[in-house]
Protein backbone atom coordinates (compact mmCIF):
# COMPACT_ATOMS: atom_id res chain seq x y z
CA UNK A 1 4.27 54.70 41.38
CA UNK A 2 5.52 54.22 37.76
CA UNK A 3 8.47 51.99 36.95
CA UNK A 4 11.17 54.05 37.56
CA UNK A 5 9.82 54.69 41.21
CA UNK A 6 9.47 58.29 40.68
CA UNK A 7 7.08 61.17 40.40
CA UNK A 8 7.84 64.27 38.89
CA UNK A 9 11.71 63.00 38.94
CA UNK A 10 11.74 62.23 42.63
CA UNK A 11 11.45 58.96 45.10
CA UNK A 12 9.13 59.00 47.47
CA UNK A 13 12.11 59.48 50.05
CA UNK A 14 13.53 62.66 47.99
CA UNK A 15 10.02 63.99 48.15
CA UNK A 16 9.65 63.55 51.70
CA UNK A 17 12.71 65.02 52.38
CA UNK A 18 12.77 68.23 50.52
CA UNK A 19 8.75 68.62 51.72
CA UNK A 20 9.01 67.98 55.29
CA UNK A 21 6.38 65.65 55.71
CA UNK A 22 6.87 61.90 56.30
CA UNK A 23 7.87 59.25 54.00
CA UNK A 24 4.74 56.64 54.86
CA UNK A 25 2.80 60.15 53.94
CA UNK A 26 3.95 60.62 51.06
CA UNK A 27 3.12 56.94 49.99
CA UNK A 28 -0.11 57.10 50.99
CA UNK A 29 -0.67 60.51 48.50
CA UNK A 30 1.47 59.07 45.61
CA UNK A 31 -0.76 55.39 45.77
CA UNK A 32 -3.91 56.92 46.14
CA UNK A 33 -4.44 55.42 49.76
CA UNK A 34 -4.88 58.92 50.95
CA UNK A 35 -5.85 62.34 49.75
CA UNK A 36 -3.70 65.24 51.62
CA UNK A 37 -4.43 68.60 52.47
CA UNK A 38 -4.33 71.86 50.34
CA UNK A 39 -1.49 72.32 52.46
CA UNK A 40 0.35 69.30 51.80
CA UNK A 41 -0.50 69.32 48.02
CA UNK A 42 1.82 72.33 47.97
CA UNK A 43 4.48 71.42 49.89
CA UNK A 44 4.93 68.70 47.57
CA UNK A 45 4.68 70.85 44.89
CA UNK A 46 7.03 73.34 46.10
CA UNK A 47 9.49 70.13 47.29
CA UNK A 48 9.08 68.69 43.44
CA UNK A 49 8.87 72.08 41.23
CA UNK A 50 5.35 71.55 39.70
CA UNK A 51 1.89 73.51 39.83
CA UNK A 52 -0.45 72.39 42.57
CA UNK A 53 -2.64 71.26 39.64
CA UNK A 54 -0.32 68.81 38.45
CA UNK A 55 0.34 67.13 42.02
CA UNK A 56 -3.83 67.49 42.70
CA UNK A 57 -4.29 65.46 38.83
CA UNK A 58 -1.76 62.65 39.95
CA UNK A 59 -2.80 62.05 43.07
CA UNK A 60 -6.81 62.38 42.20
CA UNK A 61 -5.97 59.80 39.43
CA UNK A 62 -4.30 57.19 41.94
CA UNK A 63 -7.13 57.62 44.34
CA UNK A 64 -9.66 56.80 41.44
CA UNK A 65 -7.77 53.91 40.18
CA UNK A 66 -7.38 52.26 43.57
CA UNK A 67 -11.59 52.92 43.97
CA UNK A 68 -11.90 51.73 40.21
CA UNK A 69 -13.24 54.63 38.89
């Protein structure tokens, strides 16, 4: 996660909270250890007030920097 610790102006916890999934979920997404679901994508969407697009382009660019792509 950036500096600041959050994405789209939300921690991890905030995000998991106003999504309903779990926190250790939501890390996994936001570090690129884990790609969700369609589903998921949009609840964190919904939770943080952004397209689906911009949620898929974050976490798609965390996944590729962990695999060094």
């Amino acid at each position: 996660m950036p500096a600041s610790n959050k994405t789209f102006g939300f921690t991890q916890t905030q995000i998991a909270e106003r999504s309903g999934l779990h926190q250790s979920h939501i890390s996994k997404y936001l570090t690129g250890k884990s790609i969700p679901t369609l589903y998921n994508v949009q609840k964190i969407a919904n939770a943080c007030d952004v397209s689906i697009e911009e949620v898929s382009h974050y976490i798609l660019d965390r996944y590729n920097e962990r695999k060094g792509k």
